[in-house]
Protein backbone atom coordinates (compact mmCIF):
# COMPACT_ATOMS: atom_id res chain seq x y z
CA UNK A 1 14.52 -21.90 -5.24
CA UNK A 2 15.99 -22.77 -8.10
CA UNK A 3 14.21 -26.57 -8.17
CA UNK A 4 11.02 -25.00 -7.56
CA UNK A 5 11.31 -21.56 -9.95
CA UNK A 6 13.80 -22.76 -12.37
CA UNK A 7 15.21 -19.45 -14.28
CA UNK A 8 15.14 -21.10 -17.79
CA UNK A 9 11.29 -20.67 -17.61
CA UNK A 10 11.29 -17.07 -16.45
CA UNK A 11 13.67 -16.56 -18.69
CA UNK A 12 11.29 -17.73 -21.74
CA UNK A 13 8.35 -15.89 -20.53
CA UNK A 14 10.39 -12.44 -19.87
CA UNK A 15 11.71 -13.18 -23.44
CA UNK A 16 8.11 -13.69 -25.01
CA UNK A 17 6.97 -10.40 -23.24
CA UNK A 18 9.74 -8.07 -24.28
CA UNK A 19 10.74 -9.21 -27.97
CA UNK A 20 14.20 -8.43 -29.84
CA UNK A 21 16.04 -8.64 -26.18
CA UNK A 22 17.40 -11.05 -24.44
CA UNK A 23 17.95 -12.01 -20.72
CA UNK A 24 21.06 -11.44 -19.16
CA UNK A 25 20.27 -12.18 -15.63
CA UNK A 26 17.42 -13.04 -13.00
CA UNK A 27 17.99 -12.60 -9.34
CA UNK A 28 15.13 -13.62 -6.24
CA UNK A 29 14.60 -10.55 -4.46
CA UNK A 30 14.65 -11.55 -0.98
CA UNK A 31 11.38 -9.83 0.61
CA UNK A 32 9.11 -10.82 3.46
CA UNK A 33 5.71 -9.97 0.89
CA UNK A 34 3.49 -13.22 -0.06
CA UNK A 35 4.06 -12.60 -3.81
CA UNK A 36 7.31 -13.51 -4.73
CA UNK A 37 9.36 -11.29 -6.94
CA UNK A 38 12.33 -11.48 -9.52
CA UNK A 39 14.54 -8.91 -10.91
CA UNK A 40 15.53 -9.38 -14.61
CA UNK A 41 18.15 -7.80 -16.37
CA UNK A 42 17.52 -7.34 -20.18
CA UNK A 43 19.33 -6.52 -23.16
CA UNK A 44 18.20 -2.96 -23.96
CA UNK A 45 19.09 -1.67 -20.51
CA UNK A 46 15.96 -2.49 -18.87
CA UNK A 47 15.21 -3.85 -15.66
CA UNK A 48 11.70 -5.76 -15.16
CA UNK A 49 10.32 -7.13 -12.27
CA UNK A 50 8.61 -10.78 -12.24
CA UNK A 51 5.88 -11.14 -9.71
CA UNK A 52 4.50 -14.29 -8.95
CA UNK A 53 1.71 -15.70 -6.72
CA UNK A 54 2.47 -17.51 -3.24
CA UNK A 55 3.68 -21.48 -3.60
CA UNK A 56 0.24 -23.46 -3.59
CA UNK A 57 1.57 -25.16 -0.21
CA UNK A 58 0.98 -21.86 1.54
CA UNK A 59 -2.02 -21.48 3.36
CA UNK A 60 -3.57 -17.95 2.36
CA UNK A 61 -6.55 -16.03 4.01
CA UNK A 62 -9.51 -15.03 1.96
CA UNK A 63 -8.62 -11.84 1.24
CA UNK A 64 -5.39 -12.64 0.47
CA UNK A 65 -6.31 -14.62 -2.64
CA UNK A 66 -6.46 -13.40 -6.46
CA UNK A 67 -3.09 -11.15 -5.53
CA UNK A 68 -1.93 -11.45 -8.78
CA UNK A 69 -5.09 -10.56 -10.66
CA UNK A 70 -5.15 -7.65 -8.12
CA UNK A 71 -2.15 -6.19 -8.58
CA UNK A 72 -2.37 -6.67 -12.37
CA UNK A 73 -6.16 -4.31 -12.25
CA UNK A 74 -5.27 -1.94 -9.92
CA UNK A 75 -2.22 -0.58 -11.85
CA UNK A 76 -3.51 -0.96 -15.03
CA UNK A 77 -6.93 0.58 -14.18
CA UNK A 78 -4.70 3.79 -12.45
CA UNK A 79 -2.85 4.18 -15.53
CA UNK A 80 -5.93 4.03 -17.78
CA UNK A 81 -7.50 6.74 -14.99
CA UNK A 82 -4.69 8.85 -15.17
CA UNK A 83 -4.38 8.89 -19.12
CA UNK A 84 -8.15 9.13 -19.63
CA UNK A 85 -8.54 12.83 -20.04
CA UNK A 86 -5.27 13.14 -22.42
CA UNK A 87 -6.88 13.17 -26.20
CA UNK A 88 -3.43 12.58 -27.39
CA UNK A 89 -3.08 8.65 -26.09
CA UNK A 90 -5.18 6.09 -27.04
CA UNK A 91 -4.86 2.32 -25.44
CA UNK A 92 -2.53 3.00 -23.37
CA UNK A 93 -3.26 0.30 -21.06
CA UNK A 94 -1.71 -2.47 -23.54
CA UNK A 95 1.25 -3.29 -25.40
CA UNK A 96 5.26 -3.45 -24.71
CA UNK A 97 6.74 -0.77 -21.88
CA UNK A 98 8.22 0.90 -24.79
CA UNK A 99 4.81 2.96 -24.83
CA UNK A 100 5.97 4.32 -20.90
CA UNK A 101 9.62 4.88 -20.75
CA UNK A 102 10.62 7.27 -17.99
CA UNK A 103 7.09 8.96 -17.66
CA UNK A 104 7.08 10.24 -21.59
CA UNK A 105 4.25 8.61 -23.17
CA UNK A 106 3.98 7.97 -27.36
CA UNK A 107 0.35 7.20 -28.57
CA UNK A 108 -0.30 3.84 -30.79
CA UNK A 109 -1.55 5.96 -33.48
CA UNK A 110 1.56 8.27 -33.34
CA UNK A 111 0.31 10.84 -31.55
CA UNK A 112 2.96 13.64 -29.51
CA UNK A 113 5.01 12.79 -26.05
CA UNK A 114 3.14 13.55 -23.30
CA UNK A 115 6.11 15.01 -21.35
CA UNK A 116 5.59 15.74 -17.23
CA UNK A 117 6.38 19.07 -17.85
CA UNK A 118 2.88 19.29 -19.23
CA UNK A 119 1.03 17.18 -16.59
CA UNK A 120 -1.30 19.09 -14.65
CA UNK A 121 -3.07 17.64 -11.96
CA UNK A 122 -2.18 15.10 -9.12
CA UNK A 123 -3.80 12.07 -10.51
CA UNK A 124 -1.43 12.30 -13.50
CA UNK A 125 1.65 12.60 -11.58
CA UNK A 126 1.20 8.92 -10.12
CA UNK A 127 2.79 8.41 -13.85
CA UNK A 128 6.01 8.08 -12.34
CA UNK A 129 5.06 5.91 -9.09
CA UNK A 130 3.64 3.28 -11.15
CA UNK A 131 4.82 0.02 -12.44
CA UNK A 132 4.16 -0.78 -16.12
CA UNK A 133 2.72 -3.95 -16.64
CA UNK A 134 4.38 -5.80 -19.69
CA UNK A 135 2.70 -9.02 -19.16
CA UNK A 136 -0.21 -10.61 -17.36
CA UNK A 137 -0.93 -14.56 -17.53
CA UNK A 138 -3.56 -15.91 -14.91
CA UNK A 139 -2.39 -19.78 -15.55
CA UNK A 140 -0.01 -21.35 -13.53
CA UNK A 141 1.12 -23.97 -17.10
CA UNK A 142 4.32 -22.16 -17.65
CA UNK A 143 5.94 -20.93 -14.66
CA UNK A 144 3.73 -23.39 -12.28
CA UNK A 145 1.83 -20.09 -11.22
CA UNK A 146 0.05 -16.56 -12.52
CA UNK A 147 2.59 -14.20 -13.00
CA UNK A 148 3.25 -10.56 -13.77
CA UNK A 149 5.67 -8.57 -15.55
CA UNK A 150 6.56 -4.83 -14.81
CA UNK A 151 8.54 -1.97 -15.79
CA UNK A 152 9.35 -1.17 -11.91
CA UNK A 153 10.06 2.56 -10.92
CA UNK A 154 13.35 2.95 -9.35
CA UNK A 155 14.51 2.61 -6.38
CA UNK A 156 14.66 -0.39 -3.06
CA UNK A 157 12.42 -1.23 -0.28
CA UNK A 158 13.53 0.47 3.12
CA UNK A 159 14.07 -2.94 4.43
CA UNK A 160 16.44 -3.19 1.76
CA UNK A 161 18.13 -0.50 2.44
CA UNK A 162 22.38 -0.82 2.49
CA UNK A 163 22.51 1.89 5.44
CA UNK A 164 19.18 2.61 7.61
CA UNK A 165 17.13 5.50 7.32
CA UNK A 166 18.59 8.34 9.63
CA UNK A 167 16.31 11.09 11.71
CA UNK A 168 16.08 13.35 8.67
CA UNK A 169 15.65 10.93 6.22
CA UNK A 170 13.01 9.43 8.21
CA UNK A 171 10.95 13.03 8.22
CA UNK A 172 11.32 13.58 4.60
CA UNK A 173 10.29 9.83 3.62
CA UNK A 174 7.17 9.96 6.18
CA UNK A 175 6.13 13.25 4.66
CA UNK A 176 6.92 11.98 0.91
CA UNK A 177 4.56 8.69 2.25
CA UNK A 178 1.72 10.72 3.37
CA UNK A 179 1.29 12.72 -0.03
CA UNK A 180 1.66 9.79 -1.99
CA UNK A 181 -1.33 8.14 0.00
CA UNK A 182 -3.25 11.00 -0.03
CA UNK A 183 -2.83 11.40 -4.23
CA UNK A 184 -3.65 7.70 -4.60
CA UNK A 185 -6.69 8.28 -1.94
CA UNK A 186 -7.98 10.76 -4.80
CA UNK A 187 -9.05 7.73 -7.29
CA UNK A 188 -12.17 6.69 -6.53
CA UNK A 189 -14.24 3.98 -7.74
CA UNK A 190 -15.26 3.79 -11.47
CA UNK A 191 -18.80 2.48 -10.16
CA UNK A 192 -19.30 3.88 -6.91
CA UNK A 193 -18.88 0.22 -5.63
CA UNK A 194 -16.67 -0.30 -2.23
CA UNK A 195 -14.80 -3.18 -1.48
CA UNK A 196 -11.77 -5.59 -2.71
CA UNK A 197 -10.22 -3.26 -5.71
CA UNK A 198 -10.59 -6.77 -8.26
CA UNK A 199 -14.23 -6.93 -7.19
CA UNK A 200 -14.92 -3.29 -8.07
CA UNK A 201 -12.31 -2.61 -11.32
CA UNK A 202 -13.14 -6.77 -12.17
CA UNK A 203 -17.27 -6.08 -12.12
CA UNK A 204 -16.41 -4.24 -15.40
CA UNK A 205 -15.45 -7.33 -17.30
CA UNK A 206 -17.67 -9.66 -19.28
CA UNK A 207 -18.77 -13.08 -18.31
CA UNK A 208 -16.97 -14.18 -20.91
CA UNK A 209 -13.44 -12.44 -19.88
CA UNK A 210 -11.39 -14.74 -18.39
CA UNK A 211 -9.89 -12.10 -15.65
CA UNK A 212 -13.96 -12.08 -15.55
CA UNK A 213 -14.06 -15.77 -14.78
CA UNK A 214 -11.46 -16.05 -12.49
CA UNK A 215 -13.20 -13.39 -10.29
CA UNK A 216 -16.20 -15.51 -10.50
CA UNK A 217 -13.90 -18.46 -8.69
CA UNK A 218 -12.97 -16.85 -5.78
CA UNK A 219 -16.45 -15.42 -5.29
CA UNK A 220 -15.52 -11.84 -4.55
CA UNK A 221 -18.11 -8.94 -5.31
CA UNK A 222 -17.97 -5.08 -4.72
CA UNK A 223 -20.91 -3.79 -2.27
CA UNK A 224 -23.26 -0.78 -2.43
CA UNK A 225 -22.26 0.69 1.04
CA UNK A 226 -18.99 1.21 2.98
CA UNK A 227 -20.54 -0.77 5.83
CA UNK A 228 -21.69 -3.73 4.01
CA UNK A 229 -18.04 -4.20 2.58
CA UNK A 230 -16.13 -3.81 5.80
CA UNK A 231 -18.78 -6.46 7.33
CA UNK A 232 -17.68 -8.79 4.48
CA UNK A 233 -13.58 -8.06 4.95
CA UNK A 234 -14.69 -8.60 8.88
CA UNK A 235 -16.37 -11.86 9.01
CA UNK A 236 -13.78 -13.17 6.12
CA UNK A 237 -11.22 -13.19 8.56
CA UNK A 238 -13.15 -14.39 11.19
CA UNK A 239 -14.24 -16.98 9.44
CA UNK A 240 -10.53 -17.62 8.69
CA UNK A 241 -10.38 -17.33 12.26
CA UNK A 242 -12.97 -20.27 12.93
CA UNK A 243 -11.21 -22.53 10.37
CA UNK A 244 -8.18 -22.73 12.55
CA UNK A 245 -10.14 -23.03 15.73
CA UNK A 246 -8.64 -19.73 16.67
CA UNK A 247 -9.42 -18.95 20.19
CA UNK A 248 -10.68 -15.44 20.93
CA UNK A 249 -13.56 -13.21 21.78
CA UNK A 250 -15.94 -13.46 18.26
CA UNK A 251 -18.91 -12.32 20.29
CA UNK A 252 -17.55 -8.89 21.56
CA UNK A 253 -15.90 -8.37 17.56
CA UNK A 254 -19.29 -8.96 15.81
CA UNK A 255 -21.31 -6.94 18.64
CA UNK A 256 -19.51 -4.32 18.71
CA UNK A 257 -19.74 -3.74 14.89
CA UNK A 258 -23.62 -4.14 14.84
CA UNK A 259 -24.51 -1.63 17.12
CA UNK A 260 -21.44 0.61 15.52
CA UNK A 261 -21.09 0.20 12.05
CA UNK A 262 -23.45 2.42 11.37
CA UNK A 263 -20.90 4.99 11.68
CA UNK A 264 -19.68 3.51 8.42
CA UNK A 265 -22.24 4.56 6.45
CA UNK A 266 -21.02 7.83 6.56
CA UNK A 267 -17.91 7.19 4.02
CA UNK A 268 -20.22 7.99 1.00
CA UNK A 269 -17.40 7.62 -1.36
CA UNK A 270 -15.16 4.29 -2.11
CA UNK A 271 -11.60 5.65 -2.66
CA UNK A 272 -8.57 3.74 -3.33
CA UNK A 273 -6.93 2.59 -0.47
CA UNK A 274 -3.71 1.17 0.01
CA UNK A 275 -3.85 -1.51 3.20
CA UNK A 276 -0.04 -2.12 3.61
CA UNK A 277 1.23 1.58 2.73
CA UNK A 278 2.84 1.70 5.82
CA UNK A 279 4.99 -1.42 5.55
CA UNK A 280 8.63 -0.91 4.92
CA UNK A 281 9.07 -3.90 3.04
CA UNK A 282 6.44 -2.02 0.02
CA UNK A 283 7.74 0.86 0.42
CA UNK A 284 10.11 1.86 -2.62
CA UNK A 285 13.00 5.07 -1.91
CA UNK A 286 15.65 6.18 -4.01
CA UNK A 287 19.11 7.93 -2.57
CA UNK A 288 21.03 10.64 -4.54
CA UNK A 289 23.69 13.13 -4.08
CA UNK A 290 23.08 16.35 -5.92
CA UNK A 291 25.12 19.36 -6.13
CA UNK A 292 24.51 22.91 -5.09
CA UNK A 293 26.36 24.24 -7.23
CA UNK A 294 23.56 26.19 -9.13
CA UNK A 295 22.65 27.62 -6.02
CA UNK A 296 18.64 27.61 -5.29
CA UNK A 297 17.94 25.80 -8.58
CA UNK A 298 19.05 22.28 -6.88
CA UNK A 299 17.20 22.49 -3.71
CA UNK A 300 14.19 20.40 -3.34
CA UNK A 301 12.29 23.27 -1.28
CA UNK A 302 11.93 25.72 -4.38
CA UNK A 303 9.43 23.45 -6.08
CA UNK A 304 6.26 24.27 -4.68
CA UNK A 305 3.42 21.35 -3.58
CA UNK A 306 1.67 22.24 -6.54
CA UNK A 307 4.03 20.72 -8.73
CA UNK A 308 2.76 17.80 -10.28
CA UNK A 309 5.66 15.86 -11.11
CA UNK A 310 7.43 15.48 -7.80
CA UNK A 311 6.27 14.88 -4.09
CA UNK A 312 7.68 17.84 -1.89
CA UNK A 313 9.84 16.89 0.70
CA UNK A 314 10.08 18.13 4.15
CA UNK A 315 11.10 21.47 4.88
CA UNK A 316 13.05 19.65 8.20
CA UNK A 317 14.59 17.50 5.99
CA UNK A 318 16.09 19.42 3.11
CA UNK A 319 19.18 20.51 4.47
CA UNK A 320 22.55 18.75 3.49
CA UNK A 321 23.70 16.21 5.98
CA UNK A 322 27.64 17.86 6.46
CA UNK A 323 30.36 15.77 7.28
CA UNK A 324 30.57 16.15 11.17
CA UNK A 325 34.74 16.82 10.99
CA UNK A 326 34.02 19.69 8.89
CA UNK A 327 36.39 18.51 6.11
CA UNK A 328 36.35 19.16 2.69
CA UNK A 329 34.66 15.90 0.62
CA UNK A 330 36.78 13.53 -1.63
CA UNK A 331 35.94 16.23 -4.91
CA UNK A 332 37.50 19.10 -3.01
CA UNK A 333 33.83 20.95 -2.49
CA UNK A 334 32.61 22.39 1.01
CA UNK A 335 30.24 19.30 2.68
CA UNK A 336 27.53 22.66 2.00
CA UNK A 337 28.13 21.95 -1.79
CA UNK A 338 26.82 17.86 -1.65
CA UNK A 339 22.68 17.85 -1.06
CA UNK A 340 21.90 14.54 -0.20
CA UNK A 341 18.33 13.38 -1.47
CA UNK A 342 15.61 10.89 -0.57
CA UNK A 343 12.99 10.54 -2.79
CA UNK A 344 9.86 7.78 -2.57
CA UNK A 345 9.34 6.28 -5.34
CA UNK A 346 6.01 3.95 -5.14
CA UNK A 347 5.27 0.65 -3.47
CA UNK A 348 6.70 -2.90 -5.04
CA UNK A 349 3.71 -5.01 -4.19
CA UNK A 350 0.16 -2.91 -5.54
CA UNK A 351 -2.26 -6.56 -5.03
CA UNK A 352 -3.70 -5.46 -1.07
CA UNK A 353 -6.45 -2.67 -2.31
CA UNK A 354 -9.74 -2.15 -1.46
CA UNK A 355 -12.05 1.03 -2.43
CA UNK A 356 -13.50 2.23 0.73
CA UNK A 357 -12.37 4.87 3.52
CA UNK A 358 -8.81 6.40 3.25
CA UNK A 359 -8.08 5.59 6.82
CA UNK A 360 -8.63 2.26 6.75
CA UNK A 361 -4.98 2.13 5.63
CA UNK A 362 -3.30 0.02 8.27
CA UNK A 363 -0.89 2.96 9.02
CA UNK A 364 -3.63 5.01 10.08
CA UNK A 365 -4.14 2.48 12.88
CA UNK A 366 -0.39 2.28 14.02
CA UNK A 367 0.26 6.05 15.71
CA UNK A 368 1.18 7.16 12.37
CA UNK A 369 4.11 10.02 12.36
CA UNK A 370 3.47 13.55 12.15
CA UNK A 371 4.99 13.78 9.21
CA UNK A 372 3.12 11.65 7.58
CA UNK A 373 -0.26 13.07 8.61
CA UNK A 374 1.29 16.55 7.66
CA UNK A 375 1.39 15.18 4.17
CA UNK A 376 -1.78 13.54 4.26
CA UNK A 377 -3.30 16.87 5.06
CA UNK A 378 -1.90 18.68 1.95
CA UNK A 379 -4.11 20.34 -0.11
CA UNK A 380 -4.54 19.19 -3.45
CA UNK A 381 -7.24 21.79 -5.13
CA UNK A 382 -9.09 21.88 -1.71
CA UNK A 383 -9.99 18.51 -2.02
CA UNK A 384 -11.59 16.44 1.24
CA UNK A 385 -10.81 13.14 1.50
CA UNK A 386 -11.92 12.32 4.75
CA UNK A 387 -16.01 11.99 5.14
CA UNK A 388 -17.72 12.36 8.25
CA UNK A 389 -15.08 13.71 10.14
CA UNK A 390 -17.23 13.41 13.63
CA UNK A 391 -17.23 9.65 13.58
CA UNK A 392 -13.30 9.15 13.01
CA UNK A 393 -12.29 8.39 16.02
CA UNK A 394 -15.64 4.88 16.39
CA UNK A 395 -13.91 4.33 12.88
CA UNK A 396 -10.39 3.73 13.53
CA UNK A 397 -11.11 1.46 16.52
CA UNK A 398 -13.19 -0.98 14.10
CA UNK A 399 -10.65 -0.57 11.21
CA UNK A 400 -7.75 -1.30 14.42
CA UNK A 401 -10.06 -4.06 15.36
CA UNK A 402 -9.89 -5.62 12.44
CA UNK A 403 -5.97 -5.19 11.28
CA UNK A 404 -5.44 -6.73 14.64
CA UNK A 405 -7.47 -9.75 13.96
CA UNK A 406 -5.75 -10.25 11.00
CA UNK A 407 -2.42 -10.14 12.35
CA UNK A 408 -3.24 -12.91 14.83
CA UNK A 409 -5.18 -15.34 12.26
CA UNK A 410 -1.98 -14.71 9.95
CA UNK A 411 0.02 -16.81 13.04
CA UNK A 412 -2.10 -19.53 12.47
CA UNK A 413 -2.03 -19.63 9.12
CA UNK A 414 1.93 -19.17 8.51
CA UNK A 415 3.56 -19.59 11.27
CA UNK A 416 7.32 -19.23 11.97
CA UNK A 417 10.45 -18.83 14.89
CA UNK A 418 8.69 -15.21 16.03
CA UNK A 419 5.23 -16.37 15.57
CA UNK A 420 4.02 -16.13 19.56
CA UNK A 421 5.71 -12.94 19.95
CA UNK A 422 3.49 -11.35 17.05
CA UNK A 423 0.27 -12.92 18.07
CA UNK A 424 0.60 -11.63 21.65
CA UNK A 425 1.34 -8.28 19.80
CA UNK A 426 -1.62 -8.42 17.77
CA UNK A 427 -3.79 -9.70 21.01
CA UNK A 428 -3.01 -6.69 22.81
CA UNK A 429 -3.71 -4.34 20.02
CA UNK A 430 -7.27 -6.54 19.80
CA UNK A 431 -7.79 -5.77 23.45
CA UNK A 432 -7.33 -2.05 23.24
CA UNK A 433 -9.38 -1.58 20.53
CA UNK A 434 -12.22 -3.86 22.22
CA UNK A 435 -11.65 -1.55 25.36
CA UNK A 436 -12.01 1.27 23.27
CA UNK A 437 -15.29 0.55 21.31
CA UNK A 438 -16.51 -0.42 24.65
CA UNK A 439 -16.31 3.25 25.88
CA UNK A 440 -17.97 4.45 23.17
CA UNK A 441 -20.33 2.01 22.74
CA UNK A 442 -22.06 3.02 26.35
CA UNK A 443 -21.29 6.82 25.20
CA UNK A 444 -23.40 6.07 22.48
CA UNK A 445 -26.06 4.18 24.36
CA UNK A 446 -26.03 6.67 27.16
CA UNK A 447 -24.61 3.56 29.87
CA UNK A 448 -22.26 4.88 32.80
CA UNK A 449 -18.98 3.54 32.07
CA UNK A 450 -18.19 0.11 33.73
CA UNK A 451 -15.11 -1.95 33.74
CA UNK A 452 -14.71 -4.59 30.56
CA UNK A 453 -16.44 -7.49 31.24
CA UNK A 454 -13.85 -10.34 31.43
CA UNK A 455 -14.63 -12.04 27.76
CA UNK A 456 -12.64 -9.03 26.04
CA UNK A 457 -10.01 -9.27 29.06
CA UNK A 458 -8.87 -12.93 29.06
CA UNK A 459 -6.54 -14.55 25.97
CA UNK A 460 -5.30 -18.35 25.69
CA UNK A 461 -2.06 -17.32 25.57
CA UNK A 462 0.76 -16.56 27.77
CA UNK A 463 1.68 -12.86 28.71
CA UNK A 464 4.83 -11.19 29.89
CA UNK A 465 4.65 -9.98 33.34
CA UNK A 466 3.63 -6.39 33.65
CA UNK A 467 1.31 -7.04 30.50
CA UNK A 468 -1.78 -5.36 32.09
CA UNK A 469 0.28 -2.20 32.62
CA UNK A 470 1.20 -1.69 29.12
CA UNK A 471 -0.56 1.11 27.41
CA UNK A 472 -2.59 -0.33 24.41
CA UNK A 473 -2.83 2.43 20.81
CA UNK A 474 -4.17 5.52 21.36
CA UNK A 475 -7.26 6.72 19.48
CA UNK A 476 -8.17 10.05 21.79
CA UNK A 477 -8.02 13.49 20.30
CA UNK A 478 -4.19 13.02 21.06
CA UNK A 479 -3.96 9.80 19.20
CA UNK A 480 -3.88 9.31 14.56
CA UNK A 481 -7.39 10.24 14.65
CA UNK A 482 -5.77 14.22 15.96
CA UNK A 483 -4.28 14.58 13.14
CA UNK A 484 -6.51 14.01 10.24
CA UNK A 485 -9.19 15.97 12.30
């Protein structure tokens, strides 16, 4: 790591971003993500995250490339979203993280705090979710690749976790997970374009912007339809597919989504969408223990959804975890006194976004909890961000069709010591979706049902005995699609 990423480097660049400071330490963060991250320890206190792109060894799939640009547009164009309507700040999206400390914001041209106190809707409240960007640089001259620079929020993946998430935690984190999808699900596009979120935000920038021209590169555009940009993400991958002479059933993938994706057409508007929201390794928590001594004031139930500057955790999950002997703790206090808290606190890795239909979010496709769809469901001003309700359940069996082709052509691409085990994982996720769309794709056409024809059935690849017998994801009306219905 350190031949390859040598610290003296990072420790220049860091250095050149945040002037008057100096670095006192860099540490990998050990992650399972493509990009590759850095913690840095400065001077003034601060801690700043270093992103950088994947080694150019590593074989990447096509919508996998330009992560850096991506995540350096998507949270830059949120934070220029969620500041737009405040008269008070002006070019905000620029400049040191001075500007953004802890959520209180202090204009260029001297303008008043914006405190949270006085933020008032749900788009503003992502204030305190998002990473600051400090520094952007697209060439690869002085650290060997692009790189990024944030002001992180707080907080440590769940993989990362020192002690694993227990039941309760679990609840309040799923329901904490679900809001904060469904508040980033309320940005839509600034063009009404859907696809990759660096083909919609990047169509804004001249030809002569070099964000602009690296766009132009990797030839990715936004499209005028929800079902012309899926078909693009779609054949990407299997095209990906093709380059590794990956072996499986192309026909039945492509048929079924032209004589379905029509149902597509019925997302009329491109919302942000976060693909990997449901992967532990993004997701960012934070673990406190508060005192009850004030009584009601300290509980997280008394603030109400509403509140704009915090995500409301689970009802099921509020009460204090007591110490099972029943024992007074270490400061002499009843265990009723100690509320332990677990708070999200936003993803580490913001580069896999697309504007399109909120559940094309891989969690969506994975049985999500009932938590989570509980706060995916909360209200925010009676807002609906699920169109076309009727065709959910066609549209989570091409959106699983797809996730699942991507998470065998990823095998291919990178593969390591668990490699077959995922691919057969992914395979059988591909064949339940394929038997899926094949039931509705006779209910559609009117066909008596028949039994899959053997093309969807057969895989080169070994199976486990009893493999035909395992059930596959369930999409019915007791499957995810239930509960967004």
């Amino acid at each position: 790591m350190d031949r390859l990423h040598p610290f003296e480097p990072m420790r220049s660049v860091i250095q050149n971003a945040l002037p008057h400071t100096t670095v006192e330490s860099i540490n990998p963060l050990p992650s399972c993500r493509l990009l590759r991250f850095f913690s840095a320890k400065v001077s003034d206190g601060r801690t700043v995250l270093l992103s950088m792109t994947p080694p150019p060894i590593m074989r990447l799939l096509r919508s996998e490339r330009a992560m850096n640009l991506s995540e350096t547009l998507v949270t830059k164009w949120i934070l220029e979203e969620v500041l737009q309507s405040s008269t008070q700040v002006e070019n905000t999206g620029r400049g040191s993280t001075d500007a953004y400390q802890h959520v209180g914001i202090q204009s260029e041209s001297g303008g008043p705090r914006i405190s949270p106190e006085e933020i008032g809707d749900s788009s503003e409240s992502m204030l305190r979710f998002l990473p600051i960007l400090v520094a952007h640089s697209p060439s690869p001259a002085e650290l060997g690749s692009p790189f990024n620079i944030f002001e992180p929020p707080k907080g440590v993946s769940i993989s990362g976790l020192p002690a694993p998430l227990n039941a309760s935690e679990r609840k309040t984190v799923d329901f904490q997970r679900g809001q904060l999808v469904r508040r980033l699900s309320t940005f839509t596009s600034p063009n009404g374009f859907f696809g990759p979120a660096i083909a919609v935000i990047g169509s804004q920038f001249e030809s002569t912007d070099p964000r602009g021209a690296q766009l132009a590169s990797f030839g990715i555009r936004g499209a005028r339809t929800w079902r012309q940009a899926f078909h693009a993400l779609l054949e990407g991958v299997l095209r990906d597919a093709e380059d590794m002479a990956v072996t499986f059933s192309y026909e039945p993938i492509r048929g079924y989504f032209n004589r379905l994706g029509y149902l597509l057409e019925g997302v009329t508007t491109a919302r942000l969408v976060i693909l990997d929201a449901s992967d532990e390794s993004n997701i960012l928590v934070s673990r406190s223990t508060k005192s009850n001594e004030k009584g009601a004031e300290s509980h997280p139930h008394t603030t109400p959804i509403h509140d704009p500057n915090r995500i409301e955790i689970d009802s099921a999950s509020e009460k204090s975890q007591t110490d099972r002997s029943g024992k007074e703790g270490k400061d002499g206090k009843s265990p009723e006194t100690q509320q332990p808290i677990i708070a999200v606190t936003g993803f580490r890795d913001w580069s896999n976004c697309v504007f399109g239909d909120p559940l094309f979010a891989e969690v969506f496709s994975r049985d999500p909890p009932s938590e989570f769809l509980r706060g995916f469901n909360s209200q925010h001003n009676g807002s609906n961000l699920v169109d076309d309700r009727e065709s959910v359940q066609a549209r989570l069996l091409l959106y699983e069709c797809y996730h699942a082709t991507v998470g065998v052509v990823k095998q291919f691409y990178r593969p390591g010591p668990n490699s077959s085990d995922r691919e057969i994982t992914a395979r059988r996720r591909l064949v339940a979706a394929l038997k899926r769309l094949q039931e509705v794709d006779e209910e559609v056409s009117g066909k008596r049902p028949r039994r899959p024809s053997a093309n969807v059935e057969v895989w080169p690849v070994k199976k486990p005995r009893g493999d035909r017998d395992s059930p596959g994801p369930s999409f019915g009306m007791k499957g995810p699609g239930a509960g967004i219905i």
